[in-house]
Protein backbone atom coordinates (compact mmCIF):
# COMPACT_ATOMS: atom_id res chain seq x y z
CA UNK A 1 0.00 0.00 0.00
CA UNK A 2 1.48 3.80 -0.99
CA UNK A 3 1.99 6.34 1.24
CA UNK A 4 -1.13 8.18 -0.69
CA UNK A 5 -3.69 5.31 0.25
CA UNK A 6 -2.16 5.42 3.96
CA UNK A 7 -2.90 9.00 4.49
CA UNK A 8 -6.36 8.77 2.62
CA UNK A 9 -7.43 6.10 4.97
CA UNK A 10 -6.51 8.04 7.41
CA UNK A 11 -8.51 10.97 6.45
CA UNK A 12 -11.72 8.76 6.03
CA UNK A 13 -11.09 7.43 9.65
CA UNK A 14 -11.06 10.55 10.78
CA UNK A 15 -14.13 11.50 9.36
CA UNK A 16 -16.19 8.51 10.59
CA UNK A 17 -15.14 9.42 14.07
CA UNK A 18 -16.62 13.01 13.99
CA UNK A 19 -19.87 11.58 12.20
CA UNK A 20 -19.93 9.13 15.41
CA UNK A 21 -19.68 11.97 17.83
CA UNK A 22 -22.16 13.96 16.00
CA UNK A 23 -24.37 11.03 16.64
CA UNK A 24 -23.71 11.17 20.03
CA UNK A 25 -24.99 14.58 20.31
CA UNK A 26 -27.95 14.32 18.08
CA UNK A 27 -31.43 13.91 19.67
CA UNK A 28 -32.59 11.31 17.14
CA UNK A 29 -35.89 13.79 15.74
CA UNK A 30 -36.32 14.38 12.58
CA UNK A 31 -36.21 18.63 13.05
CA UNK A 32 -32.08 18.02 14.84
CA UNK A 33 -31.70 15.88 11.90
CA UNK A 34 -33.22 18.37 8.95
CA UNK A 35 -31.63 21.51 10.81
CA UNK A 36 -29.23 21.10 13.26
CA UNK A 37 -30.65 22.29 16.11
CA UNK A 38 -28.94 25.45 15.43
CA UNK A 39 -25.74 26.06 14.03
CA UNK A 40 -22.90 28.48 14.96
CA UNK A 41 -21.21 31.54 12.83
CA UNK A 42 -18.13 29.18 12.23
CA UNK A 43 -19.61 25.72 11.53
CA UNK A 44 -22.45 27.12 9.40
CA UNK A 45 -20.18 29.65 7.61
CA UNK A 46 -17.76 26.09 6.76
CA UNK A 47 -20.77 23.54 6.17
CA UNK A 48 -22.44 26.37 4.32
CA UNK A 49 -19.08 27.22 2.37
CA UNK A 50 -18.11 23.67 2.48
CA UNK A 51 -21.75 22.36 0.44
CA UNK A 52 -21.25 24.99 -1.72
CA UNK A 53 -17.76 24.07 -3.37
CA UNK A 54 -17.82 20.45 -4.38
CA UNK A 55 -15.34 18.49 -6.23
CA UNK A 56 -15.64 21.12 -8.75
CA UNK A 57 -13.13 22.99 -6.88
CA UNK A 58 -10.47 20.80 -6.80
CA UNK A 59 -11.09 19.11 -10.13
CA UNK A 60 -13.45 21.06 -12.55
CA UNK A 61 -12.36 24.66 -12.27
CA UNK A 62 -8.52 24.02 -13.21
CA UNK A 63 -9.76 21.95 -15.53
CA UNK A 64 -11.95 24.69 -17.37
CA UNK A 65 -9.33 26.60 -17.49
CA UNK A 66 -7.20 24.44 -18.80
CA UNK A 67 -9.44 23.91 -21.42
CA UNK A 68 -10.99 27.46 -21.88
CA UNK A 69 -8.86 29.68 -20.93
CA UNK A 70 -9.52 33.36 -18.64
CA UNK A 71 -13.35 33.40 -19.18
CA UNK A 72 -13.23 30.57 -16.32
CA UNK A 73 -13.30 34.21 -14.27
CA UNK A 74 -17.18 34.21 -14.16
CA UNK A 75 -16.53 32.52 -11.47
CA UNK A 76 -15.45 34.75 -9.06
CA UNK A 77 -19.12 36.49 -9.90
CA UNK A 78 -20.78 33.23 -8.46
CA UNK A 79 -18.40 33.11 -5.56
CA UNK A 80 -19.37 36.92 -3.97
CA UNK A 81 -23.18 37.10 -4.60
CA UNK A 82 -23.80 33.90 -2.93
CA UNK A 83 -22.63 35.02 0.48
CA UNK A 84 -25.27 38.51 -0.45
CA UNK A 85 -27.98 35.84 -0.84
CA UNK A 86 -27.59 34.14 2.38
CA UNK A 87 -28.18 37.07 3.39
CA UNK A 88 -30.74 38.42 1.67
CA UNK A 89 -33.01 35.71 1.37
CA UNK A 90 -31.97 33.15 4.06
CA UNK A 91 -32.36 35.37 6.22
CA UNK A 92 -36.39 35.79 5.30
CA UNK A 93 -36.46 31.83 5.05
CA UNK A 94 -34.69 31.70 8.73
CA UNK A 95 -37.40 33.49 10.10
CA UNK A 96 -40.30 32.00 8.37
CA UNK A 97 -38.87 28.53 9.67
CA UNK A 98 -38.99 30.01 13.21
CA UNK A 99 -42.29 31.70 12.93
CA UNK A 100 -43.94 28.99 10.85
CA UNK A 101 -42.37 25.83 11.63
CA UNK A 102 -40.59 25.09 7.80
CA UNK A 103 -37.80 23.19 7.69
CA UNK A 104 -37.53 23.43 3.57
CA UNK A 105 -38.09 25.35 1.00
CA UNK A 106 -40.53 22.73 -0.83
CA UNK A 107 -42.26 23.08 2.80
CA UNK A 108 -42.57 26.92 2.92
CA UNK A 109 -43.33 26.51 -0.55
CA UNK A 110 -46.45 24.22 -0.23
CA UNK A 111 -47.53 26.36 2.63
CA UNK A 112 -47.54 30.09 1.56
CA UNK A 113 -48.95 28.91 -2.05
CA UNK A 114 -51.32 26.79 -0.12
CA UNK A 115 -50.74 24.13 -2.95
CA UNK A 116 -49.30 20.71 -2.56
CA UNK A 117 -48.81 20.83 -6.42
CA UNK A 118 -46.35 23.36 -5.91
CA UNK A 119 -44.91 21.81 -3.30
CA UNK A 120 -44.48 18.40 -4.87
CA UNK A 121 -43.02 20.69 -8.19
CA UNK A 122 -40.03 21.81 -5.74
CA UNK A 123 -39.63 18.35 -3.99
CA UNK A 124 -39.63 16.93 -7.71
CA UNK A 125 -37.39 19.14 -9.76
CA UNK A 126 -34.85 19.23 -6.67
CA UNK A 127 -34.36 15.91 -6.17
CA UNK A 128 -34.29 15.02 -10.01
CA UNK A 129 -31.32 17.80 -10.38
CA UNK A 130 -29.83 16.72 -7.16
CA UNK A 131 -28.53 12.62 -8.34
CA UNK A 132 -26.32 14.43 -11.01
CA UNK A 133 -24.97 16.86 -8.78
CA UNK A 134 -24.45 14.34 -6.41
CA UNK A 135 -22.92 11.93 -8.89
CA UNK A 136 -20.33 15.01 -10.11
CA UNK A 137 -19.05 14.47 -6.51
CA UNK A 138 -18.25 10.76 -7.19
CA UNK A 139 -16.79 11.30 -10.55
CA UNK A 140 -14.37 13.89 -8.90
CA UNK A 141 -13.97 10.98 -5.97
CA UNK A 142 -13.23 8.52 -8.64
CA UNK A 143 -10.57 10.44 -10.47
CA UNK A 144 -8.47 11.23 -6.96
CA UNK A 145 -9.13 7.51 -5.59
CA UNK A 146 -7.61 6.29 -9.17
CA UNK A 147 -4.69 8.89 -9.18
CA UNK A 148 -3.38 8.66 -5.66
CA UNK A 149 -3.47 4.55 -5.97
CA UNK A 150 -1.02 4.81 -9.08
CA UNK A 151 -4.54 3.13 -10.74
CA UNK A 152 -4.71 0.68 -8.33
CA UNK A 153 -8.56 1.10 -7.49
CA UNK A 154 -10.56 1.46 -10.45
CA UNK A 155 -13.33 4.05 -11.07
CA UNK A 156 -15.89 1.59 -10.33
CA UNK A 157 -14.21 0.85 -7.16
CA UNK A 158 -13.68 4.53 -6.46
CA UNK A 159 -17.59 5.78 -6.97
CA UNK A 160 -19.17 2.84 -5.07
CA UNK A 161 -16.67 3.60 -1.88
CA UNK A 162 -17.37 6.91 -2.09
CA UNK A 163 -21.15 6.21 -1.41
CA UNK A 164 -19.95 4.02 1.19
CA UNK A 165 -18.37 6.59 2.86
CA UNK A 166 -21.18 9.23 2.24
CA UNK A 167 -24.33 7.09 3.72
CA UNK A 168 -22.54 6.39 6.70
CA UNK A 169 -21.37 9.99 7.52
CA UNK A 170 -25.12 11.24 6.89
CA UNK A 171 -26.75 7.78 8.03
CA UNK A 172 -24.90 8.81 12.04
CA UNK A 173 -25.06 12.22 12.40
CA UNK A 174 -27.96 14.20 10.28
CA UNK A 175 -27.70 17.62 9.88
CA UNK A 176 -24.96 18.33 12.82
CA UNK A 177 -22.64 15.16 11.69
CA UNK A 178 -22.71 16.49 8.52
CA UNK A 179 -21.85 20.22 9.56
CA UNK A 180 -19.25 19.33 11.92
CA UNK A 181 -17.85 17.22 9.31
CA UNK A 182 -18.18 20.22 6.65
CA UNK A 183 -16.03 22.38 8.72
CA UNK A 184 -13.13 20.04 9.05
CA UNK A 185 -13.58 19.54 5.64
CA UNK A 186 -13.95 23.18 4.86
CA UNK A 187 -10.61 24.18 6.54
CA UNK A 188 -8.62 21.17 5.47
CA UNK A 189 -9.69 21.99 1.51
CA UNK A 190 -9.23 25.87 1.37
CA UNK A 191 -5.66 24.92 2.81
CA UNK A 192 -5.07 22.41 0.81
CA UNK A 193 -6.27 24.04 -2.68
CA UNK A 194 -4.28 27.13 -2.26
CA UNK A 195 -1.44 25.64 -0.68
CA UNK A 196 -0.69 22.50 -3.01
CA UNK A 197 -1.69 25.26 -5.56
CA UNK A 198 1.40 27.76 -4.64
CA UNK A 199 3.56 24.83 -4.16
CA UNK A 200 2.95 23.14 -7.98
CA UNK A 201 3.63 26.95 -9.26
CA UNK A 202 6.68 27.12 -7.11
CA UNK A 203 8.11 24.32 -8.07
CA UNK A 204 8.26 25.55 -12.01
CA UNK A 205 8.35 28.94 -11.82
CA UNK A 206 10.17 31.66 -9.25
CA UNK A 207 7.14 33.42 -8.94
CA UNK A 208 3.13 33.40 -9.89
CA UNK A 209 3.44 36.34 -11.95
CA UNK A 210 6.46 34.30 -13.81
CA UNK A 211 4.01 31.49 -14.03
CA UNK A 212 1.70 33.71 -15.66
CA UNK A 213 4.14 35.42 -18.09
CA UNK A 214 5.07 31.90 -19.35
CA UNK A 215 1.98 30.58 -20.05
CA UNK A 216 0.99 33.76 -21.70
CA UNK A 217 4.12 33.66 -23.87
CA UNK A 218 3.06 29.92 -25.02
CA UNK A 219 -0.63 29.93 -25.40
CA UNK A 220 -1.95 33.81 -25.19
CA UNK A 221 -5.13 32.32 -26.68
CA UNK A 222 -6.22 31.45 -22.69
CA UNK A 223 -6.08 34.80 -22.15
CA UNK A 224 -8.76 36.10 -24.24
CA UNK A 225 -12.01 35.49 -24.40
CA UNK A 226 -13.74 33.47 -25.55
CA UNK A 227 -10.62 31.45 -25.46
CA UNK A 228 -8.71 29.46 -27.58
CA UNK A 229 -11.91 26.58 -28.49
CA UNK A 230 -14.33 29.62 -28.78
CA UNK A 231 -16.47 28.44 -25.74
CA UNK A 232 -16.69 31.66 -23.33
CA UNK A 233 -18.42 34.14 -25.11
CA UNK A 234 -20.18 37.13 -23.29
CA UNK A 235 -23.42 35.00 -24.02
CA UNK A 236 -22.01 31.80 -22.27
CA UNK A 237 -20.11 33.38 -19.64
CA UNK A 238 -23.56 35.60 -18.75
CA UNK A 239 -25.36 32.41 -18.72
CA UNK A 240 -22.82 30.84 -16.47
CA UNK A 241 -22.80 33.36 -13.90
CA UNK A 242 -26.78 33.80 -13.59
CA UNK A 243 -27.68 30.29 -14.00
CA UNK A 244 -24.93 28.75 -11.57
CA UNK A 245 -25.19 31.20 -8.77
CA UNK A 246 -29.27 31.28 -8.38
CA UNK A 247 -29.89 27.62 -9.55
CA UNK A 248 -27.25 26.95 -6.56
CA UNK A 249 -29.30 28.98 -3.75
CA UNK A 250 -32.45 26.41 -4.93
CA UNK A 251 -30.80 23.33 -4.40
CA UNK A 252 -31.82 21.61 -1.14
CA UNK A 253 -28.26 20.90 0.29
CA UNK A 254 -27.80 25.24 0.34
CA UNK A 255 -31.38 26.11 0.85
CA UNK A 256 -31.40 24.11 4.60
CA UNK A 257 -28.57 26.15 5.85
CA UNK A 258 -30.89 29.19 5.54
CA UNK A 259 -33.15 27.59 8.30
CA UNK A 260 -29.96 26.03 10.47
CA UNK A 261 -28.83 29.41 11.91
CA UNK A 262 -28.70 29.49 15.51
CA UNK A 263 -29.55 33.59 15.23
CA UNK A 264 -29.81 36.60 12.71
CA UNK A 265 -26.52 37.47 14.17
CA UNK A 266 -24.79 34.46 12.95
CA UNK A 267 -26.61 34.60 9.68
CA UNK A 268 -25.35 37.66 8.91
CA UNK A 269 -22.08 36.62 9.85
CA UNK A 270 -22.01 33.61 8.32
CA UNK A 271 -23.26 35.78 4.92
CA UNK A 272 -19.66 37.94 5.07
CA UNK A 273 -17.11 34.76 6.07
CA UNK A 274 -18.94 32.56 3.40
CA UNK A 275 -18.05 35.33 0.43
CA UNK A 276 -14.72 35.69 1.48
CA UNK A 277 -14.11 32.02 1.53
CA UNK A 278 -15.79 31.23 -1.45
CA UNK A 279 -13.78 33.75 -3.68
CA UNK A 280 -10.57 33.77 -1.89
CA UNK A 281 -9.85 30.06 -2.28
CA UNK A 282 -10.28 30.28 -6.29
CA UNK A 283 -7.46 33.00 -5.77
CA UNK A 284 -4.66 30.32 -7.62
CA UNK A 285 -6.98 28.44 -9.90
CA UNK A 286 -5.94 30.29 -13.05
CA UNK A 287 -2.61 30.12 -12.22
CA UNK A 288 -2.90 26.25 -12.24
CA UNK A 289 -5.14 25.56 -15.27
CA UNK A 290 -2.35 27.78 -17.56
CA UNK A 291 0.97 26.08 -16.23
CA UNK A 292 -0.90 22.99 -16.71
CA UNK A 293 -1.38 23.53 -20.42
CA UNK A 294 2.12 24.17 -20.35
CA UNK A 295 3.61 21.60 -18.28
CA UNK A 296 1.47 18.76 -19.69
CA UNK A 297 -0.30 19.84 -22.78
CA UNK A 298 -1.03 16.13 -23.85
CA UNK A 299 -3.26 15.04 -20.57
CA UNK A 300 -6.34 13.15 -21.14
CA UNK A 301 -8.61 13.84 -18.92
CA UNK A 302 -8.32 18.13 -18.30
CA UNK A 303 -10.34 17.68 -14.82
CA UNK A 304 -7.60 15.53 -12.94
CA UNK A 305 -5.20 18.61 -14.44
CA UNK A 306 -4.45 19.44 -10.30
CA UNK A 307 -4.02 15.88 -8.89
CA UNK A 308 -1.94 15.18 -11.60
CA UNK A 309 0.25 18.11 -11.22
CA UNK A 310 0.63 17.37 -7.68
CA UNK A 311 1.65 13.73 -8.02
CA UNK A 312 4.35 14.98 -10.63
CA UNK A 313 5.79 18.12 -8.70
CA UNK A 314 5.41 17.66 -5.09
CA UNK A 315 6.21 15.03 -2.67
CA UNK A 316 3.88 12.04 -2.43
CA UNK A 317 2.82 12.78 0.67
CA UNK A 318 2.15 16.15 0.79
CA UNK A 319 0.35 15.39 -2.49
CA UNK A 320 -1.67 13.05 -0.68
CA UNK A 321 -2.51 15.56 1.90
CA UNK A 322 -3.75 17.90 -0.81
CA UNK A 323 -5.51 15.52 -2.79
CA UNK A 324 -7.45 14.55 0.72
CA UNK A 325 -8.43 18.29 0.16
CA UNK A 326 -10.10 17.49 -2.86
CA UNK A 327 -11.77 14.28 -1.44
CA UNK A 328 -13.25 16.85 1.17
CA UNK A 329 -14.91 18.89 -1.19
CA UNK A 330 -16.64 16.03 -2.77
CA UNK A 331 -17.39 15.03 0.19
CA UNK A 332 -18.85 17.99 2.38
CA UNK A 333 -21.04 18.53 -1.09
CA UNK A 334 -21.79 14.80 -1.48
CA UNK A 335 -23.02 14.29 2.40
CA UNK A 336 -25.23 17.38 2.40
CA UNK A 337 -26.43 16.68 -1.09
CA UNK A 338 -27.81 13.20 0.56
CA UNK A 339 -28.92 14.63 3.71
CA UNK A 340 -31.08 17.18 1.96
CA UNK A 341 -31.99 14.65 -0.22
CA UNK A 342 -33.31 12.25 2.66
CA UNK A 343 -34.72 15.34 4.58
CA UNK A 344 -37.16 16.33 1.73
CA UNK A 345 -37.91 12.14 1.63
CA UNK A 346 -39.36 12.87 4.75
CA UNK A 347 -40.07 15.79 5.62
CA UNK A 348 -41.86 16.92 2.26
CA UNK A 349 -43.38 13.89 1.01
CA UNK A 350 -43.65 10.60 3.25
CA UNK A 351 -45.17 13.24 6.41
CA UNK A 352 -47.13 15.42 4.20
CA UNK A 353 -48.68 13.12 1.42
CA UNK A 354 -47.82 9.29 2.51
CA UNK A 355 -48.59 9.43 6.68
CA UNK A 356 -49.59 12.76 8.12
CA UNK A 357 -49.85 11.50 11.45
CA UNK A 358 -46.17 10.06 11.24
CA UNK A 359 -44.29 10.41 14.84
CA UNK A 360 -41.27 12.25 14.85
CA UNK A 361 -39.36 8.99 15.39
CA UNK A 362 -40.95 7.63 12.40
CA UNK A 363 -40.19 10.52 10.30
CA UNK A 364 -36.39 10.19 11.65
CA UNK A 365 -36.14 6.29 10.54
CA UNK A 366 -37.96 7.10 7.14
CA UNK A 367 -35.38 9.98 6.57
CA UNK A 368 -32.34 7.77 7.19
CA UNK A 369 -34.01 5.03 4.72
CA UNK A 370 -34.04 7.61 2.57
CA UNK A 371 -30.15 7.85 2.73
CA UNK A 372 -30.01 4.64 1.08
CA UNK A 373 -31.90 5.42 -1.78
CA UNK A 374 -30.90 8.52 -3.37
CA UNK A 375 -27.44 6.93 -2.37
CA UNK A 376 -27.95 3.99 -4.64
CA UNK A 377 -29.78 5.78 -7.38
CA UNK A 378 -26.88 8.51 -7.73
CA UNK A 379 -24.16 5.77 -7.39
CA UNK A 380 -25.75 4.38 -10.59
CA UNK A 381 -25.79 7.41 -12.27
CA UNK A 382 -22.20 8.41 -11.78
CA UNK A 383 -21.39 4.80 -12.98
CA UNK A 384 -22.24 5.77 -16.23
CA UNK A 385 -19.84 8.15 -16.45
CA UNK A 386 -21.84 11.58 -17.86
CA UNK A 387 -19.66 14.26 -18.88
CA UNK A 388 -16.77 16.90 -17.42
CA UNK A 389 -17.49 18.23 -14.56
CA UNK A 390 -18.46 21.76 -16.02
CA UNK A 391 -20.61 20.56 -18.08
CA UNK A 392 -22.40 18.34 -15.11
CA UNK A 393 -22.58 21.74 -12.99
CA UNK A 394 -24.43 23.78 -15.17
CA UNK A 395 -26.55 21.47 -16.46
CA UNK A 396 -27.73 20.74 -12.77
CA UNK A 397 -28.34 24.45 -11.92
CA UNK A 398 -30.41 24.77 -14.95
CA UNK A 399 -32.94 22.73 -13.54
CA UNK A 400 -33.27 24.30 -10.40
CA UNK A 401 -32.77 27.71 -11.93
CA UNK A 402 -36.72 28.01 -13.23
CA UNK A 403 -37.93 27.59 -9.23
CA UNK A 404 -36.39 31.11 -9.01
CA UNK A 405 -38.90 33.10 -9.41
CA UNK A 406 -41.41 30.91 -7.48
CA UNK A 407 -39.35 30.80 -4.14
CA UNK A 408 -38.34 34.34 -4.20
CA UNK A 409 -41.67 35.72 -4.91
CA UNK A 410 -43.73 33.92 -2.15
CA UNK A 411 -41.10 35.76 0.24
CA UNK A 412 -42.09 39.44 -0.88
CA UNK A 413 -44.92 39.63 -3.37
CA UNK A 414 -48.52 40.13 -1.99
CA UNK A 415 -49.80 39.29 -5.38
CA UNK A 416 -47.98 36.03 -5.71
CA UNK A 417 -50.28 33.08 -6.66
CA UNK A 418 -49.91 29.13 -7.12
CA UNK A 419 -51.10 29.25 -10.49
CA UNK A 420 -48.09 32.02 -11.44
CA UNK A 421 -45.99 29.15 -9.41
CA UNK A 422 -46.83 26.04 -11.24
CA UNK A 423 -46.98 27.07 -15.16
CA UNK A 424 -43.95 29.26 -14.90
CA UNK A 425 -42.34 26.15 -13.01
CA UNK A 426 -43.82 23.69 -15.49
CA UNK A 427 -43.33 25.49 -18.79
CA UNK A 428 -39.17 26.65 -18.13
CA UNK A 429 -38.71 23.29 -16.97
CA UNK A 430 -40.04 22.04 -20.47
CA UNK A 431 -37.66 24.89 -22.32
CA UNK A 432 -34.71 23.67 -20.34
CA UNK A 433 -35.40 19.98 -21.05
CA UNK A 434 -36.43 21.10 -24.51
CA UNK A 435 -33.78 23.00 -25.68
CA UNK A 436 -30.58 20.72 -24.37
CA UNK A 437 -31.55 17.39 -24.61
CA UNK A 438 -33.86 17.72 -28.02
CA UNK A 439 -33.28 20.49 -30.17
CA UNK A 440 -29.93 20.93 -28.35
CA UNK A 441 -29.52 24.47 -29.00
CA UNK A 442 -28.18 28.21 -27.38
CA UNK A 443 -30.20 30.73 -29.40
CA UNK A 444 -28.27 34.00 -29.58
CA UNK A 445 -25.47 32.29 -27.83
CA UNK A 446 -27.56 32.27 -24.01
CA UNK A 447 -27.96 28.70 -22.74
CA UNK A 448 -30.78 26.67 -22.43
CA UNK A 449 -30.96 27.30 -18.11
CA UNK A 450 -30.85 30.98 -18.86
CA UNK A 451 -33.27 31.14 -21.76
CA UNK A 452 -35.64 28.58 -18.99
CA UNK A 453 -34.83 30.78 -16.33
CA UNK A 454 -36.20 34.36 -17.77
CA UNK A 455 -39.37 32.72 -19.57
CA UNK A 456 -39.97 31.31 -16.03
CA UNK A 457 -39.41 34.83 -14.26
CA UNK A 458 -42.19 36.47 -17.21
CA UNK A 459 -44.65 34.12 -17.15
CA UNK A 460 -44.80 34.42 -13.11
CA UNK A 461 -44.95 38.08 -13.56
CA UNK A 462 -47.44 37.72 -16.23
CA UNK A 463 -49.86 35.26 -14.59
CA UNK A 464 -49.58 36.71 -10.91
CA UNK A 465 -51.07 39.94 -12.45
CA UNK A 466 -54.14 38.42 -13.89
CA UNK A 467 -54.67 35.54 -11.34
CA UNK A 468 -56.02 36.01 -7.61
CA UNK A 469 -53.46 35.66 -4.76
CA UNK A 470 -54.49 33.45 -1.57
CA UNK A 471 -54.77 35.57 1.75
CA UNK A 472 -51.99 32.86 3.10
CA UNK A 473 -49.03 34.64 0.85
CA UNK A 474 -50.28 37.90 2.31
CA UNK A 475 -50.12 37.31 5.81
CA UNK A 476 -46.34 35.60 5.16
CA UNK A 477 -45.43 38.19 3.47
CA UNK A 478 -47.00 40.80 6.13
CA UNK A 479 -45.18 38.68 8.92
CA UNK A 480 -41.61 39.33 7.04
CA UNK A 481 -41.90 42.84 6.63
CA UNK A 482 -43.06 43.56 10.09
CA UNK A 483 -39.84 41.59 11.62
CA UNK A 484 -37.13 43.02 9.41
CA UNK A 485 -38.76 46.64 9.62
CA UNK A 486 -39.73 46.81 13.19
């Protein structure tokens, strides 16, 4: 066994022993396992940070860049707004779970539309989008499992053990196993990214901004846009930014956090750390993706572009320890992606539409069942090996990007109505669908999640002016502005 599996094992052991002291501490309901209980500033700034990164981070960003060149930059646009967002609309969805008992968006959904059709649409269309997302994580798994054993474990191996590892971390300790675990996680990768990141540039060049000359000087076509295969125009790099960094605040892993806060206080904390975190760990990326098109311009596979420059440049064990970085990103994405996953199992279908008069024990034991299967049905869908990581990303925000408009405006629009909910829902989903896997076309350039995402925002505009609003939405949205403005 290499020094690389030793020190991987190691990190997984470590893991499992903060998921079994989270499940210690947890008080076996189904609200400590859906929320916490109430989270800190520093945990739910990390688990929050953490679930937002993935193995995207570590794999799919240099590997965009490697590939595309500067536009990759977008994404320090969906680093900084997220962080405003927490803010600005957890905090609303914080205080309707206190005030009205949610603990999901597909519940507060349900409720202030007084429609289980639009709560099923949410429950639906996030899980759906979900398995992918939570499949990217094993891809990126697979890859770093494959390149630290010298190819020893297969990708097979590598994906299944990753679900392995995943069930049990969420199947012990809910909500607060898998926060605690996210901020070990959180630390260990934003070290690990930028320093394995400094150290692979080091190595090859006396400086970054000699790193940066010479890859200019050998491909300048990664410094333009849209880069040298033509991908990142202002179109696609538009879409990227909008569609990424609102489809993420819908998915279920993110949207929980808003209702885990222990205070506003922390909240708002939680809002400023997570922006600063989420942009300043990308600081390097760039850096990496060019020298990488420079120091091995023939590699197969552009996503494993950062393992494999660690393996070549740096010792094996420090690459090891770096590479465990990138196994926590998967990770702290993969275990909340499952949590969520199980939460809205129970929470938002089995209680509401299979056994309303379900104890809370009940609830808890369905909700760790449900573990099992969104584990097995992702495991199977990352086993057939979809496409790069990039490609997986924004394909999944697409299809959470149409619920937009439908979340947002329950929170401050009087006029807001369930019938403005379900056929803006229903028809962007059909564009999306429509226009990538069919006709498989951009018009104008803007990608299908955008093009879903703004008919979606018009028709709910459109059909919330000419439809009656329940009193329900009024009296939520009454409720909000009284707290914030009192």
């Amino acid at each position: 066994m290499n020094v690389g599996m030793i020190i991987l094992i190691c990190y997984m052991a470590v893991l499992l022993g903060i998921a079994v002291y989270a499940s210690r501490r947890d008080k076996k309901n189904i609200k400590d396992f859906a929320t916490g209980g109430g989270l800190g500033i520093f945990v739910l700034t990390l688990t929050f940070s953490a679930t937002y990164h993935s193995a995207y981070a570590f794999m799919g960003a240099g590997g965009f860049v490697y590939t595309n060149g500067i536009g990759w930059w977008v994404n320090g646009l969906w680093t900084v707004l997220p962080g405003v967002l927490f803010w600005i609309w957890g905090r609303r969805l914080w205080f309707m779970g206190k005030k009205f008992g949610y603990m999901s968006v597909a519940d507060y959904a349900a409720d202030v539309y007084q429609s289980n059709a639009v709560g099923i649409l949410v429950t639906a269309i996030t899980m759906v989008f979900t398995i992918p997302y939570v499949a990217m994580q094993a891809i990126g798994c697979s890859y770093i499992f494959t390149a630290i054993s010298g190819g020893k474990l297969s990708y097979t191996v590598g994906a299944v053990l990753f679900f392995v590892i995943m069930i049990i971390l969420v199947w012990l300790g809910g909500m607060k196993g898998v926060a605690i675990t996210d901020a070990a996680q959180g630390v260990f990768m934003f070290v690990g990214l930028l320093g394995g990141s400094l150290w692979v540039i080091l190595a090859n060049f006396p400086s970054v901004s000699a790193a940066f000359a010479a890859a200019f000087e050998n491909c300048p076509a990664l410094f333009t846009m849209p880069g040298p295969n033509g991908l990142v125009t202002f179109q696609d790099w538009l879409s990227r930014w909008l569609v990424i960094t609102f489809g993420m605040m819908m998915f279920p892993q993110v949207s929980l956090r808003f209702f885990a806060g222990r205070s506003l206080r922390v909240m708002k904390w939680s809002a400023v750390f997570s922006s600063i975190y989420l942009t300043y760990i990308y600081v390097l990326t760039p850096c990496v993706g060019f020298i990488g098109r420079l120091l091995m311009p023939e590699l197969a596979a552009a996503d494993t572009i950062f393992p494999e420059l660690l393996l070549k440049y740096t010792p094996t064990a420090f690459a090891a320890l770096v590479i465990s970085g990138a196994l926590a990103a998967a990770m702290s994405t993969g275990d909340s992606q499952l949590h969520a996953s199980a939460a809205m199992i129970s929470t938002d279908v089995y209680k509401k539409y299979i056994n309303p008069n379900a104890s809370e024990k009940k609830q808890y034991s369905v909700a760790r069942a449900g573990v099992l299967v969104v584990g097995l049905i992702s495991v199977i869908f990352a086993l057939i090996r979809p496409g790069m990581l990039s490609d997986l990303l924004n394909l999944a925000n697409s299809g959470v990007g149409v619920l937009v408009p439908t979340i947002v405006g329950g929170m401050y629009w009087k006029r807001a109505t369930k019938q403005a909910a379900i056929l803006s829902t229903v028809v962007g989903e059909v564009l999306m669908v429509l226009f990538t896997f069919i006709l498989k076309v951009s018009p104008l350039g803007f990608s299908a999640g955008l093009w879903a995402m703004a008919l979606s925002a018009v028709l709910y505009l459109a059909v919330c002016l000419v439809t009656t609003p329940g009193a329900r939405v009024g009296r939520v949205v009454d409720a909000i502005n009284e707290f914030f403005h009192s």
